[in-house]
C-alpha atoms as a PDB file:
ATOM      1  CA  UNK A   1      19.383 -13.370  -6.066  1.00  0.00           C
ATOM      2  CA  UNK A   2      18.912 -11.455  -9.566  1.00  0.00           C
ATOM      3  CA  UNK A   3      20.397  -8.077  -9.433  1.00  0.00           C
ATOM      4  CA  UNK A   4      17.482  -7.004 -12.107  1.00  0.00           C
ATOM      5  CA  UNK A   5      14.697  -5.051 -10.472  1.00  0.00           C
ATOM      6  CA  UNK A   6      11.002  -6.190 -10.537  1.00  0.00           C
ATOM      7  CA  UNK A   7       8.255  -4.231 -10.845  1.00  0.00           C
ATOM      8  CA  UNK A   8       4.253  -5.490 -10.245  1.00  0.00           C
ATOM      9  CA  UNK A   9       1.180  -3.306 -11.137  1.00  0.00           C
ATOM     10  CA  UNK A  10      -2.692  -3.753  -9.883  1.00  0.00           C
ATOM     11  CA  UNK A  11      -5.723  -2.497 -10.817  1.00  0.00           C
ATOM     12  CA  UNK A  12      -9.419  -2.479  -9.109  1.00  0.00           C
ATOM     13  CA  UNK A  13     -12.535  -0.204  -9.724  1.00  0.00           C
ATOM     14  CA  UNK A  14     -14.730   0.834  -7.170  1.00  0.00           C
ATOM     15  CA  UNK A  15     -18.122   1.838  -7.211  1.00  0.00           C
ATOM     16  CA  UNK A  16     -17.610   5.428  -5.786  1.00  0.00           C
ATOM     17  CA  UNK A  17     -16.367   9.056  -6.659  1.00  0.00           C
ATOM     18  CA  UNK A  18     -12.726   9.795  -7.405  1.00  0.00           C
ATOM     19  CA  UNK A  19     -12.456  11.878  -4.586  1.00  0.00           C
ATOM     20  CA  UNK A  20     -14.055   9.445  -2.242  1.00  0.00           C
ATOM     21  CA  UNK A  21     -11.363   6.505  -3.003  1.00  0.00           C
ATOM     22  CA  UNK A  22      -8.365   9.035  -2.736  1.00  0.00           C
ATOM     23  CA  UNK A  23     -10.057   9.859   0.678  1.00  0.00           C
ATOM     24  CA  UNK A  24      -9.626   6.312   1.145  1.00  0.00           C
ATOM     25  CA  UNK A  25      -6.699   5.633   0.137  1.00  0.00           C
ATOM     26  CA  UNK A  26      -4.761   8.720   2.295  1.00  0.00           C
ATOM     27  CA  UNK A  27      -6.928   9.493   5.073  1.00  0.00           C
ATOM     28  CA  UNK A  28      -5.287   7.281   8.012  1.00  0.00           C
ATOM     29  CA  UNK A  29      -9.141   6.638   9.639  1.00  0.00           C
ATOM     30  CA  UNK A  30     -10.076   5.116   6.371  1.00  0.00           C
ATOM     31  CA  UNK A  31      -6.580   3.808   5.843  1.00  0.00           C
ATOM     32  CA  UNK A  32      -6.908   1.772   9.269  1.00  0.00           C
ATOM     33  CA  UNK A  33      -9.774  -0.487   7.997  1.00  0.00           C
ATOM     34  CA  UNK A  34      -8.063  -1.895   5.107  1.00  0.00           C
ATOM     35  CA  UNK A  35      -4.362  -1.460   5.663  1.00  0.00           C
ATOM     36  CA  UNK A  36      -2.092  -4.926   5.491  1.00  0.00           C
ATOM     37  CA  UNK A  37      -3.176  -8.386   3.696  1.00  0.00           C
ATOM     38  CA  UNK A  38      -6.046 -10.598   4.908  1.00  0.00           C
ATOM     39  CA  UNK A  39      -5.241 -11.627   8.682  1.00  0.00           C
ATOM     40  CA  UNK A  40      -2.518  -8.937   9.579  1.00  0.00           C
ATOM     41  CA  UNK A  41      -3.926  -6.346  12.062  1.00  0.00           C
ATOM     42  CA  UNK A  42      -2.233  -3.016  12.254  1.00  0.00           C
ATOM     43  CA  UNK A  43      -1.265  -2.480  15.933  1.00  0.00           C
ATOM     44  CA  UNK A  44       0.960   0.400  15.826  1.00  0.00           C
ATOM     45  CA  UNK A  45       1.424   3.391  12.794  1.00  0.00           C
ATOM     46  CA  UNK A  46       2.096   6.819  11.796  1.00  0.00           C
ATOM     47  CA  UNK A  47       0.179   5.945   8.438  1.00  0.00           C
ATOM     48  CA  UNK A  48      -0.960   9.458   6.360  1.00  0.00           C
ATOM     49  CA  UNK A  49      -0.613   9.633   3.225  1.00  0.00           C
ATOM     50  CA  UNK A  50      -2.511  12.861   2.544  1.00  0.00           C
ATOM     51  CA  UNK A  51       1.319  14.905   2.865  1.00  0.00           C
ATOM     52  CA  UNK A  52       5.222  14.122   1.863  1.00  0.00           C
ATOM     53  CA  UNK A  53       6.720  13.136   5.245  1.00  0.00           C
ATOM     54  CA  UNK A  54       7.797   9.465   7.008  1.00  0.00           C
ATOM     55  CA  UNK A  55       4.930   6.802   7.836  1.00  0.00           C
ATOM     56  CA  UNK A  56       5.390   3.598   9.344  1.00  0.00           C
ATOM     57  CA  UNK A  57       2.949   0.528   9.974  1.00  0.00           C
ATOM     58  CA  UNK A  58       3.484  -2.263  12.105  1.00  0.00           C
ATOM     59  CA  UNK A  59       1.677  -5.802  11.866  1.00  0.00           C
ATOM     60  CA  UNK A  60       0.809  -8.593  13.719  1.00  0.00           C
ATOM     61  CA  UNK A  61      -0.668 -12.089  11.983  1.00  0.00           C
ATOM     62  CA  UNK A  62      -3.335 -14.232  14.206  1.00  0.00           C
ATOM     63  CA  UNK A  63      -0.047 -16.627  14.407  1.00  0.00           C
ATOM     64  CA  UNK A  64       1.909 -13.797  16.380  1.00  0.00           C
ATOM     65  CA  UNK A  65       4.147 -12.784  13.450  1.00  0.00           C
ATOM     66  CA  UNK A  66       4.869  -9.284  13.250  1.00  0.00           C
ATOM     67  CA  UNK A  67       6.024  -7.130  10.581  1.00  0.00           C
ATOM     68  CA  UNK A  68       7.264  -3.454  10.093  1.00  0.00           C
ATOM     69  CA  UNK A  69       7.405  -1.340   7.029  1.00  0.00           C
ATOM     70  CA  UNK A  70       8.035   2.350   6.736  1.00  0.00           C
ATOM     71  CA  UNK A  71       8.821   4.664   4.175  1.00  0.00           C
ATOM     72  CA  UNK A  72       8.482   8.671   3.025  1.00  0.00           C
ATOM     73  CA  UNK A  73       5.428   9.581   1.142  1.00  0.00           C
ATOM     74  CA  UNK A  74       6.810  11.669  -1.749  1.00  0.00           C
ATOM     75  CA  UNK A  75       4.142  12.755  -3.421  1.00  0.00           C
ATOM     76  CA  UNK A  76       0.453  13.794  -3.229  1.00  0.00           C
ATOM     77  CA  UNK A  77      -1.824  15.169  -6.080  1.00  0.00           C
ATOM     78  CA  UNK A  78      -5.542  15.071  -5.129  1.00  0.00           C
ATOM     79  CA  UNK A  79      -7.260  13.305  -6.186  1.00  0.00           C
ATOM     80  CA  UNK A  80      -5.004  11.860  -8.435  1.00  0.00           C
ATOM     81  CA  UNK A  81      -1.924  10.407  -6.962  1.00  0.00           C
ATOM     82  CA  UNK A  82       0.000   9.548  -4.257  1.00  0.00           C
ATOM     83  CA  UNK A  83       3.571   7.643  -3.943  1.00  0.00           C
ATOM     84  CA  UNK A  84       5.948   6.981  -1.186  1.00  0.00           C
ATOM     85  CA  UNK A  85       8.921   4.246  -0.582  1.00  0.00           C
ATOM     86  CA  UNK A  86       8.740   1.141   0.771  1.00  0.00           C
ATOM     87  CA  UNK A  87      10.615  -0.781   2.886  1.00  0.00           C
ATOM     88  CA  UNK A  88      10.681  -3.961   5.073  1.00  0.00           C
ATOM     89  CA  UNK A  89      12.333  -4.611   8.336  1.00  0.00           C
ATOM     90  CA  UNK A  90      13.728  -7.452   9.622  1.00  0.00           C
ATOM     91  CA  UNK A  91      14.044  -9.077  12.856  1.00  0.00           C
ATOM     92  CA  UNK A  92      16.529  -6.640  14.570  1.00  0.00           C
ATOM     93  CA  UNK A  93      14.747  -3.514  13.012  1.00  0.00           C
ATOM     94  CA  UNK A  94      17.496  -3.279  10.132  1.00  0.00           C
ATOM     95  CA  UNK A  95      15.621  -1.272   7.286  1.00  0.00           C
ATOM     96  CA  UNK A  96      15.529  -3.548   3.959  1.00  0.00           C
ATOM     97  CA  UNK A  97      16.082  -2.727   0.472  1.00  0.00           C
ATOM     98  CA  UNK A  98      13.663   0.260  -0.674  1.00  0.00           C
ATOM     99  CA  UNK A  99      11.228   0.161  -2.990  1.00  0.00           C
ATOM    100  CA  UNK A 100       8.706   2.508  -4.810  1.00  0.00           C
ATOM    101  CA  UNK A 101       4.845   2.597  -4.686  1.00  0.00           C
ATOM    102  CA  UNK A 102       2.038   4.946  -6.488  1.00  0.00           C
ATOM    103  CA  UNK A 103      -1.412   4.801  -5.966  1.00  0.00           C
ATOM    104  CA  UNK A 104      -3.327   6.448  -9.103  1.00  0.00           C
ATOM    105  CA  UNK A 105      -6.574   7.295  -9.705  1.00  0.00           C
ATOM    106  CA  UNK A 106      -9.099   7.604 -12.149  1.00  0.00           C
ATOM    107  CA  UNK A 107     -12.691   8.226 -13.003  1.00  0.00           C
ATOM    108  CA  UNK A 108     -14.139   4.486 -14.623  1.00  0.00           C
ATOM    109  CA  UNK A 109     -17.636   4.737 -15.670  1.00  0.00           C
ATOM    110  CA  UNK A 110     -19.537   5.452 -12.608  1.00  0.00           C
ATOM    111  CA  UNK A 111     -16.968   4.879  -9.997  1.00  0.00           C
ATOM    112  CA  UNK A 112     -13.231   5.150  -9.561  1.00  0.00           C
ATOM    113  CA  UNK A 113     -10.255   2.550 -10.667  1.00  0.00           C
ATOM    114  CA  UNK A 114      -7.275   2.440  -8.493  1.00  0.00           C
ATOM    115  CA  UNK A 115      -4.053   1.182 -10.358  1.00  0.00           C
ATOM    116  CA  UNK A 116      -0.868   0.261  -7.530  1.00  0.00           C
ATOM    117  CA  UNK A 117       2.420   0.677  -9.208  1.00  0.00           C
ATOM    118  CA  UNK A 118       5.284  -1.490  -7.422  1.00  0.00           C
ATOM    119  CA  UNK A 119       8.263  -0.830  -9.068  1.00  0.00           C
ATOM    120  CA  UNK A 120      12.173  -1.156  -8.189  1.00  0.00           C
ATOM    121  CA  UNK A 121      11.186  -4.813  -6.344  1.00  0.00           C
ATOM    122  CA  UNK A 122      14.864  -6.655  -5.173  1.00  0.00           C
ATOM    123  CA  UNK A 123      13.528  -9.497  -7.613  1.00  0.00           C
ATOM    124  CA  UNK A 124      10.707 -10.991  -9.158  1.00  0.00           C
ATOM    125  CA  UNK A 125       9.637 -13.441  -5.900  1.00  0.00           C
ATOM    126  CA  UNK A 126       9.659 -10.264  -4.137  1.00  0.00           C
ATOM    127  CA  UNK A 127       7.057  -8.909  -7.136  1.00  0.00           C
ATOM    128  CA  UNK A 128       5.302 -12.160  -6.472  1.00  0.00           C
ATOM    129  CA  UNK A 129       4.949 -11.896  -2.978  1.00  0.00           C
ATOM    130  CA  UNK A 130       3.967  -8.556  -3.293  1.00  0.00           C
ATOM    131  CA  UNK A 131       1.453  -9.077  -5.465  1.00  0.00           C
ATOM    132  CA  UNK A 132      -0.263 -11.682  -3.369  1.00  0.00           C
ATOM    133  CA  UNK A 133      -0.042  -8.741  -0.372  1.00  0.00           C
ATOM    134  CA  UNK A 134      -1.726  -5.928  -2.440  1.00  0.00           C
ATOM    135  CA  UNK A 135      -4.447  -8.601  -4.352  1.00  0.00           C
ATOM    136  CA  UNK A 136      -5.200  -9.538  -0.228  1.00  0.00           C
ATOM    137  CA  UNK A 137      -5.046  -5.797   0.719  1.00  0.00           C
ATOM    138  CA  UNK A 138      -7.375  -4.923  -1.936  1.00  0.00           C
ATOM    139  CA  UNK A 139      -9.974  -7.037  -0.932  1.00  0.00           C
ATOM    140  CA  UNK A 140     -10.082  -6.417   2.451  1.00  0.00           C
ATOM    141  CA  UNK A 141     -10.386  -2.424   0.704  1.00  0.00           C
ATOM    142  CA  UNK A 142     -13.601  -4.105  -1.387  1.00  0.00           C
ATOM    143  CA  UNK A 143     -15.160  -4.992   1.604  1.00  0.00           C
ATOM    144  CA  UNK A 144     -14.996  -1.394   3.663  1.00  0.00           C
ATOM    145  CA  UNK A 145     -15.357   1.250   1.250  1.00  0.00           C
ATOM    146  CA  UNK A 146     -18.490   2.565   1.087  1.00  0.00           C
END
């Protein structure tokens, strides 16, 4: 394993307000419909990321896999930004190595654009994989904002 530190970035416009995708993107009603790649349903969470505190999601795939990742929400500027760490769990609940998300936001043209900053990855795989969770977790965002 590389002991250099990985980070990813993401970007996706949306065809509605600024406000309306932070809303989106904090709220934990609106959070619910899009949270976790293509296939993972979120069966338990404490996910709000409208104010600095702990969250925690976990997630089940159609094949039974689950998955658990929690973190503190350390910022929140409406309608601007929000960040908060990240981390995996394993199999015996052991908290993995932490990383670092933001969520910005912009006006673009007649909607909003939504940039995801990764950073402080264990490695670039990890950016990799991550990459293919947020591109999936986008989508299913694509499909339910409105």
């Amino acid at each position: 394993m590389s002991d250099v530190l990985s980070d990813l970035q993401l970007d996706r416009s949306f065809p509605v307000s600024p406000e309306r995708l932070f809303a989106w993107v904090t709220q934990a009603d609106k959070l619910m419909q899009w949270w976790g790649p293509e296939g993972l349903d979120v069966y338990d969470h404490a996910l709000d990321l409208t104010r600095p505190g702990p969250y925690f999601a976990r997630m089940r795939g159609s094949e039974g896999n689950e998955y658990h990742v929690s973190g503190q929400v350390t910022h929140v500027t409406p309608p601007r930004s929000v960040g908060f760490t990240w981390g995996w769990h394993d199999d015996t609940g052991a908290r993995g190595a932490e990383s670092h998300v933001t969520f910005t936001i912009t006006a673009a043209g007649s909607g909003a654009r939504l940039v995801i900053d990764h950073r402080d990855l264990p490695n670039s795989e990890q950016a990799e994989s991550h990459a293919k969770g947020w591109t999936s977790t986008l989508n299913k965002l694509a499909s339910k904002i409105h």
